[in-house]
Protein backbone atom coordinates (compact mmCIF):
# COMPACT_ATOMS: atom_id res chain seq x y z
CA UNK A 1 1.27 -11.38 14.97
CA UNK A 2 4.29 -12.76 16.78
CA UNK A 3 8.06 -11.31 16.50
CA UNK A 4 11.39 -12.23 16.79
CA UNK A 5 14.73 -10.72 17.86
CA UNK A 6 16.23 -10.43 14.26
CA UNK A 7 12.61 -9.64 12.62
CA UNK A 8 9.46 -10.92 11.15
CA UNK A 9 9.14 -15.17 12.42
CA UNK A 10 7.41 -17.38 9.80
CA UNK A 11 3.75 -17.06 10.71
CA UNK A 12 4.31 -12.79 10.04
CA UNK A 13 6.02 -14.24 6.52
CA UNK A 14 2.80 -16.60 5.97
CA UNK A 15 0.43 -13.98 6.78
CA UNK A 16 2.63 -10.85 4.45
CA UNK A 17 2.17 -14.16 1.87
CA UNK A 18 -1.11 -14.75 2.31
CA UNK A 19 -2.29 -11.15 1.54
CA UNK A 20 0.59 -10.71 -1.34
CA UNK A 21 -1.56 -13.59 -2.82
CA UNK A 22 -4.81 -12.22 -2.50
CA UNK A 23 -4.61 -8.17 -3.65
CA UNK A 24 -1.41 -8.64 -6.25
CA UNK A 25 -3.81 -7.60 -9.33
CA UNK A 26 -4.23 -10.17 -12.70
CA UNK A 27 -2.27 -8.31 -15.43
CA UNK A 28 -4.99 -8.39 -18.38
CA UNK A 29 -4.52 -8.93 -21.98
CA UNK A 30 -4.91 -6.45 -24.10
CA UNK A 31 -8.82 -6.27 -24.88
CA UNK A 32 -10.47 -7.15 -28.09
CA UNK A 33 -14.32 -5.87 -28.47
CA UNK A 34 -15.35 -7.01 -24.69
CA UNK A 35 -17.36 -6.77 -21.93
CA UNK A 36 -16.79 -5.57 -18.41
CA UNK A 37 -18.44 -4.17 -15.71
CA UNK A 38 -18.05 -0.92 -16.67
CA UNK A 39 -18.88 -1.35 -20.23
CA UNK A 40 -21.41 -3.96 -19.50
CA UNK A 41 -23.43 -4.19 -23.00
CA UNK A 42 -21.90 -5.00 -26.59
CA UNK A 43 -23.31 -5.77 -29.40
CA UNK A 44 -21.60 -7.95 -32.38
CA UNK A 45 -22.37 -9.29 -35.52
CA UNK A 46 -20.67 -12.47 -36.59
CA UNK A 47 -18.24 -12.90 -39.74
CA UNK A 48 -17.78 -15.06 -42.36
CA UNK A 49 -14.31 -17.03 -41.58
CA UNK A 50 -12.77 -19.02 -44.18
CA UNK A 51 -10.21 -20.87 -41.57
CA UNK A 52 -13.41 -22.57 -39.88
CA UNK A 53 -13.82 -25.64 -41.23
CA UNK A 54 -18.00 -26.54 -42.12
CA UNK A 55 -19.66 -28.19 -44.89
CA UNK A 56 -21.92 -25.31 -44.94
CA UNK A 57 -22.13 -21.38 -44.09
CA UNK A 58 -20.60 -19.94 -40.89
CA UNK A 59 -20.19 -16.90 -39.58
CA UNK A 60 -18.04 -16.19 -36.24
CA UNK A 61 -16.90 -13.80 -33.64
CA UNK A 62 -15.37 -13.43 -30.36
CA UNK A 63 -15.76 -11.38 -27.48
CA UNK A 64 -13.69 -11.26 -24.62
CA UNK A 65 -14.90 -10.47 -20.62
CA UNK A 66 -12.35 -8.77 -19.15
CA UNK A 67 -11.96 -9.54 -15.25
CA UNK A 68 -11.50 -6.86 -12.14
CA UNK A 69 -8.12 -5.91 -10.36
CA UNK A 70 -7.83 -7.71 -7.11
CA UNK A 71 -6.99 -4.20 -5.51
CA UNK A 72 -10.93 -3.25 -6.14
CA UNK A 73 -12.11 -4.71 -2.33
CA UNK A 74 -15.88 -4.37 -3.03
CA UNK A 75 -15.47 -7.16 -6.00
CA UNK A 76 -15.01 -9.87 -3.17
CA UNK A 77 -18.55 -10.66 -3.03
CA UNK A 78 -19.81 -10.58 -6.26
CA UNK A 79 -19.39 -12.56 -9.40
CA UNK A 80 -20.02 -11.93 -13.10
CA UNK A 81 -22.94 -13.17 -14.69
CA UNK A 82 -22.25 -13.33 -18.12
CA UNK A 83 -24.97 -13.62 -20.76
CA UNK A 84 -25.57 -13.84 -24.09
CA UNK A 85 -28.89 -13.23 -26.47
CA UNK A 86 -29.78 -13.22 -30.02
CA UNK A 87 -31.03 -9.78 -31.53
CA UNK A 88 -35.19 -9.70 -32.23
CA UNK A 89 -34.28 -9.72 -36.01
CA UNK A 90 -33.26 -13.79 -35.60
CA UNK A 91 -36.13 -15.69 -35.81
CA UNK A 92 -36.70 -17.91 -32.95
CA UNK A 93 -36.41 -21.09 -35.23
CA UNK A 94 -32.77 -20.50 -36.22
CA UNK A 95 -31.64 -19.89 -31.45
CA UNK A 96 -30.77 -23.72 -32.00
CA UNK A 97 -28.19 -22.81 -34.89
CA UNK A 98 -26.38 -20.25 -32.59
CA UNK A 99 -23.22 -21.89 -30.59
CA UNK A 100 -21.50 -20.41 -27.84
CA UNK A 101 -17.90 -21.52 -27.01
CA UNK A 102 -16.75 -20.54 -23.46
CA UNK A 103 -13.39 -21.09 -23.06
CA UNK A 104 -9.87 -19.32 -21.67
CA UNK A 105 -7.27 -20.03 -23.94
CA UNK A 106 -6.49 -16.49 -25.86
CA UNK A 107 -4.27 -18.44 -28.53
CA UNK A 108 -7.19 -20.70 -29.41
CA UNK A 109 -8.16 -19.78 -33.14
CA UNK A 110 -11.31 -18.45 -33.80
CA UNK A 111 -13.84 -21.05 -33.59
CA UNK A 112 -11.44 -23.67 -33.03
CA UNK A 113 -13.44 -25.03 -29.52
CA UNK A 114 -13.65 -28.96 -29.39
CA UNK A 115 -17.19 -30.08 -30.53
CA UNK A 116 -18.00 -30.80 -26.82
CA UNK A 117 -17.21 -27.34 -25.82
CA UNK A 118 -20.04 -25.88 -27.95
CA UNK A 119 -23.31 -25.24 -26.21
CA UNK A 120 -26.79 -23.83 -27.77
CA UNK A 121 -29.23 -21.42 -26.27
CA UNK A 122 -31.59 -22.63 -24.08
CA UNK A 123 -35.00 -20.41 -23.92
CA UNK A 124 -33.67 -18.03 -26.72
CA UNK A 125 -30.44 -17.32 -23.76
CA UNK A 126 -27.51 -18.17 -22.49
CA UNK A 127 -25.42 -17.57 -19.43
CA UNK A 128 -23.07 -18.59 -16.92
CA UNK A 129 -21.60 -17.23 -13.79
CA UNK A 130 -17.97 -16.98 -13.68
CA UNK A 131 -15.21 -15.29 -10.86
CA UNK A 132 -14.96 -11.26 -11.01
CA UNK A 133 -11.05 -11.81 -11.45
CA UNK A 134 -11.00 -13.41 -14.95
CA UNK A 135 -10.29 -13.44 -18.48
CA UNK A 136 -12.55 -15.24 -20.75
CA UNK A 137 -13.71 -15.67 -24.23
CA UNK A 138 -17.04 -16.03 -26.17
CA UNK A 139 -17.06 -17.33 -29.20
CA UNK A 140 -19.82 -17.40 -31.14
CA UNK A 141 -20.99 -19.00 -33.77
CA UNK A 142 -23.97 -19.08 -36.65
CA UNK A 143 -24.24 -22.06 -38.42
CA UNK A 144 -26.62 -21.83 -41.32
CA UNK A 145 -27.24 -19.09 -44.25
CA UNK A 146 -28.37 -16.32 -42.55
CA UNK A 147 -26.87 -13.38 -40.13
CA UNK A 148 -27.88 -11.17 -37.27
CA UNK A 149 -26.10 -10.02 -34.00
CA UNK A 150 -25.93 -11.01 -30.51
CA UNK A 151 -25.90 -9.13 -27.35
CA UNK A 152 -23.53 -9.98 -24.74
CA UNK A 153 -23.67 -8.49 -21.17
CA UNK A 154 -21.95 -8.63 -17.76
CA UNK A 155 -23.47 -8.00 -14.71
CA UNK A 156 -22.14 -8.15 -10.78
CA UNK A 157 -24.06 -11.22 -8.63
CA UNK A 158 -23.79 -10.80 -4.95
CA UNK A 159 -22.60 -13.74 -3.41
CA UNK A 160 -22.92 -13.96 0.43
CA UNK A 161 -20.84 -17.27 0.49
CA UNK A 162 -17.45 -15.17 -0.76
CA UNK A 163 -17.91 -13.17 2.36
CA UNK A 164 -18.91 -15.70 4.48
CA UNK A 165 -15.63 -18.08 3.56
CA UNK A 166 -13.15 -14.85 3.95
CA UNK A 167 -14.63 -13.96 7.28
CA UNK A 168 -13.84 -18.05 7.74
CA UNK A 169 -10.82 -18.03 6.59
CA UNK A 170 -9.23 -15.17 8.34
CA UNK A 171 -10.91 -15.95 11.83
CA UNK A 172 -9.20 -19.93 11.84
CA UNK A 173 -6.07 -17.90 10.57
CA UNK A 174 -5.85 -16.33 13.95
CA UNK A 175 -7.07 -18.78 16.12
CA UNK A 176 -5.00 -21.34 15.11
CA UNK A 177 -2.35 -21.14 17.88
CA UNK A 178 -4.90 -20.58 20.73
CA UNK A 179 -7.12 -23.92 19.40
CA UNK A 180 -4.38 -26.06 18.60
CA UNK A 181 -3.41 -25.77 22.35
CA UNK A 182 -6.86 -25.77 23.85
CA UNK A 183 -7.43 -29.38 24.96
CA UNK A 184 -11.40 -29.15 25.57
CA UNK A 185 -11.37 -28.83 21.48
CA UNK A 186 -9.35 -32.29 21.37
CA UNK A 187 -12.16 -33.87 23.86
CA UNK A 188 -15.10 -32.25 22.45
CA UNK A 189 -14.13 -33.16 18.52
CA UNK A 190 -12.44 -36.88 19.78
CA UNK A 191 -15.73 -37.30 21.56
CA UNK A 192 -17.76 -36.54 18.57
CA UNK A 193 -16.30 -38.43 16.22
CA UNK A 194 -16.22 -41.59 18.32
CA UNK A 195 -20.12 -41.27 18.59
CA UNK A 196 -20.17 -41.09 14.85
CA UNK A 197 -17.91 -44.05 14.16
CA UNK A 198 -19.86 -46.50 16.81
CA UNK A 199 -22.82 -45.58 15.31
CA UNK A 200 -21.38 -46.32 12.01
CA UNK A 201 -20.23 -49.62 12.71
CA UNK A 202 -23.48 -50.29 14.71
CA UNK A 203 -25.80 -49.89 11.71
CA UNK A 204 -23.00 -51.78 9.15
CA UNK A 205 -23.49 -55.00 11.64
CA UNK A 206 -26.68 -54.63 12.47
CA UNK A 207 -27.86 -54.01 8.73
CA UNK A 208 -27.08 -57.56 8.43
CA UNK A 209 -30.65 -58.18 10.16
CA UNK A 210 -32.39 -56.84 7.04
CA UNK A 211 -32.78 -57.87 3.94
CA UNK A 212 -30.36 -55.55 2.25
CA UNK A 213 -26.84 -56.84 0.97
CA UNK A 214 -24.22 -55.76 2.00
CA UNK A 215 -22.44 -53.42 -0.78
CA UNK A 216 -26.01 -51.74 -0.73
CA UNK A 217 -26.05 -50.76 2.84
CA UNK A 218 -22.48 -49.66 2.48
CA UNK A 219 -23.28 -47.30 -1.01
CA UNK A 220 -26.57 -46.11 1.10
CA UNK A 221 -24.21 -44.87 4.51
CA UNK A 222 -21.79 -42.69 1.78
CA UNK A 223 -24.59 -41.58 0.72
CA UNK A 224 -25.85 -40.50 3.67
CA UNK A 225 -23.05 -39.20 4.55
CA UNK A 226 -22.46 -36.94 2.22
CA UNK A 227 -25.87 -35.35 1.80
CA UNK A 228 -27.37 -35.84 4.97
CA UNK A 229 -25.58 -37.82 7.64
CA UNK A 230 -27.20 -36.89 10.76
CA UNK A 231 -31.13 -37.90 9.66
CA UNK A 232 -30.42 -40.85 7.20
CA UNK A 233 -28.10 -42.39 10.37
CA UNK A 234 -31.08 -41.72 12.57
CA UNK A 235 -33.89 -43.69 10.64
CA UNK A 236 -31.13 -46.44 9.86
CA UNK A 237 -30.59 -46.73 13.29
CA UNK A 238 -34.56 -46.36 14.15
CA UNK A 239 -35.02 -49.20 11.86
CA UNK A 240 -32.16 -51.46 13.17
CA UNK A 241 -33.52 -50.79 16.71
CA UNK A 242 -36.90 -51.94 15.93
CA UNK A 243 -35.91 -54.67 13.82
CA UNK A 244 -33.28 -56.33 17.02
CA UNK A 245 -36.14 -55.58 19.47
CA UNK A 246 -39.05 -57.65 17.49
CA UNK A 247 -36.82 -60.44 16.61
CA UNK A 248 -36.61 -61.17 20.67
CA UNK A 249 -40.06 -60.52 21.23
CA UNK A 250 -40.31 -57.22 22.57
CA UNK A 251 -43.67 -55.59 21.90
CA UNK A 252 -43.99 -52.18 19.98
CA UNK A 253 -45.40 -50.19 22.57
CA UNK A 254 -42.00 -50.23 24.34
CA UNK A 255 -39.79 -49.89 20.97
CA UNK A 256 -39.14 -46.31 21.46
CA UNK A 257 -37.81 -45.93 25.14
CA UNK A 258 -35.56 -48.91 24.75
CA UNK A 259 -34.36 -47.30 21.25
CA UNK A 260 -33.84 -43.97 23.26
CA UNK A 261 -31.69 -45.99 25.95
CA UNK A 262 -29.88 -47.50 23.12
CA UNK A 263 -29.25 -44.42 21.64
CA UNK A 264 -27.93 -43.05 24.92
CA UNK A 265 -26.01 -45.77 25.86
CA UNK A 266 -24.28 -45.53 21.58
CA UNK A 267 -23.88 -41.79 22.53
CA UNK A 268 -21.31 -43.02 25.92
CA UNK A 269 -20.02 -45.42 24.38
CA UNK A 270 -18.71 -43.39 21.81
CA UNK A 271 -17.79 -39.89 23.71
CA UNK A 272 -16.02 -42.57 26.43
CA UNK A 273 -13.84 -44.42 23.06
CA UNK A 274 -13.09 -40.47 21.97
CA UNK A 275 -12.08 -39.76 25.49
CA UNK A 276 -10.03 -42.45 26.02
CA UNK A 277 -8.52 -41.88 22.36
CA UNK A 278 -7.50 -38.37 23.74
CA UNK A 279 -5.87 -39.20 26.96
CA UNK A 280 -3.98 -41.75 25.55
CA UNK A 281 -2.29 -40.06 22.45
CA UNK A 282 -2.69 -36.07 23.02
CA UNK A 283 -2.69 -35.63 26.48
CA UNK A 284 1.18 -34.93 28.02
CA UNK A 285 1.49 -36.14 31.61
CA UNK A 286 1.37 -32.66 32.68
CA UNK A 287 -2.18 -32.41 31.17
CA UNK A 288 -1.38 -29.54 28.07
CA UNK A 289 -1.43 -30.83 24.44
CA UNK A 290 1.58 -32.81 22.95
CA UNK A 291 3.60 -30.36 21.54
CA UNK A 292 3.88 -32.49 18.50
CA UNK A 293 -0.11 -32.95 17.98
CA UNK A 294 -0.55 -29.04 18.71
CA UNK A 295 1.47 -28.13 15.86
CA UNK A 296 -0.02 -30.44 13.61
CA UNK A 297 -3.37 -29.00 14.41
CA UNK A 298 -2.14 -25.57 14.29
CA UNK A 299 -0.82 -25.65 10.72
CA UNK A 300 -3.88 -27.67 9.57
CA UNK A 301 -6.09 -25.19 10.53
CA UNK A 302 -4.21 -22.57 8.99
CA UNK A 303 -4.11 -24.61 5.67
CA UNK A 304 -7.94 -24.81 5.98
CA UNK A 305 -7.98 -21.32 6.57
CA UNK A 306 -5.75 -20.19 3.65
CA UNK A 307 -8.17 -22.54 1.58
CA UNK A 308 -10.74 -20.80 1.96
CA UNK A 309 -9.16 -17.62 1.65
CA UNK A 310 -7.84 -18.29 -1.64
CA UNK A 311 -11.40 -19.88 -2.63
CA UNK A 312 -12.49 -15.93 -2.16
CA UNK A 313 -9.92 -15.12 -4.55
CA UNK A 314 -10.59 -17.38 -7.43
């Protein structure tokens, strides 16, 4: 943490902000007949309300799960699992007339959820996993002549990826400043994403070869993309190779060292594009990092970093 002459510099004030933001504790509303974790078991028994408006008999009640204090540090990784099931004196034939409203709003009346917020039991339960640090509501709802009770319970979940993203988050938070100015990071990411972009516009031309339109080869590399760029750009690419290579003749036996040549040549081509990309706009004639560029990359690393620090939080 840096300092000036007169006091704290802005990156002391972003970092006193950033933890402000993540231990000031929720103030809770006062609690109706809830759940929390440490009474994690209720039991209620639904009411006849006259304000609901039904054709036939209903009987309602809310409960509300009340979330932890931000200042309790072992809550980071967990999250509540809340759940919900009917007593053994409800038959099983009436689960599908039980609705369960999940919902936030404390002024909503009782009952009151949009029809599409309503959801049914599924297997005689229901549940739903929610963050440690908030309020909700359960409504609940028995539509039909008959009554029983309900059990509602809350119950901590580990989650390793809470831990995982704070330990992120706080680890770009300080390296910002020394990555920003490190220029093997510029060549090694500029590198890599000029391999990924000439392969890219490799397989969009050379899809033309195939009998596949356009707009679907375009839908197919999002796609790809997003759930699994690396091996669906490799079998495109496989496929493109082998296509080019029998269309002038070559036989298959020697498909697969001129598709690794091609592949290595791709791989050149695009770290020597990234290169270039990197001496000509972040490279300063004295070889450091534009001061300009560093900054930029400083402060959007530590806006990645307070992402995920806040995700933690949430």
């Amino acid at each position: 943490m840096e300092f000036s002459i007169h006091g704290l510099n802005f990156t002391a004030v972003l970092y006193l902000f950033t933890f402000i933001s993540i231990f000031l504790p929720y103030a809770h509303v006062n609690a109706l007949e809830g759940v929390d974790v440490e009474n994690y078991v209720v039991e209620v028994t639904p009411i006849h309300v006259k304000s609901v408006p039904s054709k036939g008999v209903v009987l309602c009640e809310r409960v509300q799960v009340s979330g932890l204090s931000r200042l309790k540090l072992g809550s980071y990784s967990n999250a509540h699992r809340v759940s919900l099931a009917p007593s053994v004196v409800i038959p099983e034939k009436l689960h599908k007339k039980i609705q369960i409203c999940f919902h936030k709003n404390s002024s909503l009346g009782l009952c009151e959820c949009e029809k599409d917020n309503w959801k049914i039991l599924q297997n005689g339960m229901w549940s739903s996993v929610i963050s440690p640090y908030e309020d909700r509501y359960i409504d609940v709802k028995f539509v039909g002549d008959f009554t029983g009770s309900v059990i509602v319970s809350v119950e901590l979940e580990f989650q390793r990826w809470r831990l995982l993203c704070l330990a992120f988050g706080f680890v770009l938070l300080m390296l910002a400043p020394i990555v920003s100015s490190w220029v093997p990071f510029y060549y090694s990411s500029s590198m890599a994403i000029g391999v990924c972009l000439v392969i890219i516009i490799l397989l969009f031309q050379g899809m033309k070869l195939l009998p596949t339109g356009r707009k679907k080869v375009l839908y197919l590399i999002i796609y790809g993309s997003v759930l699994g760029a690396g091996s669906f750009l490799l079998h495109q690419f496989s496929m493109w190779a082998n296509s080019v290579l029998a269309n002038i003749g070559l036989s298959e036996e020697i498909h697969n060292p001129v598709a690794v040549f091609l592949l290595v040549g791709i791989i050149l081509s695009g770290a020597s594009f990234g290169y270039w990309l990197v001496q000509r706009f972040v490279i300063s004639e004295d070889g450091s990092v534009d001061v300009g560029i560093a900054q930029f990359v400083k402060w959007a690393i530590r806006i990645i970093a307070m992402t995920c620090i806040f995700q933690v939080s949430f």
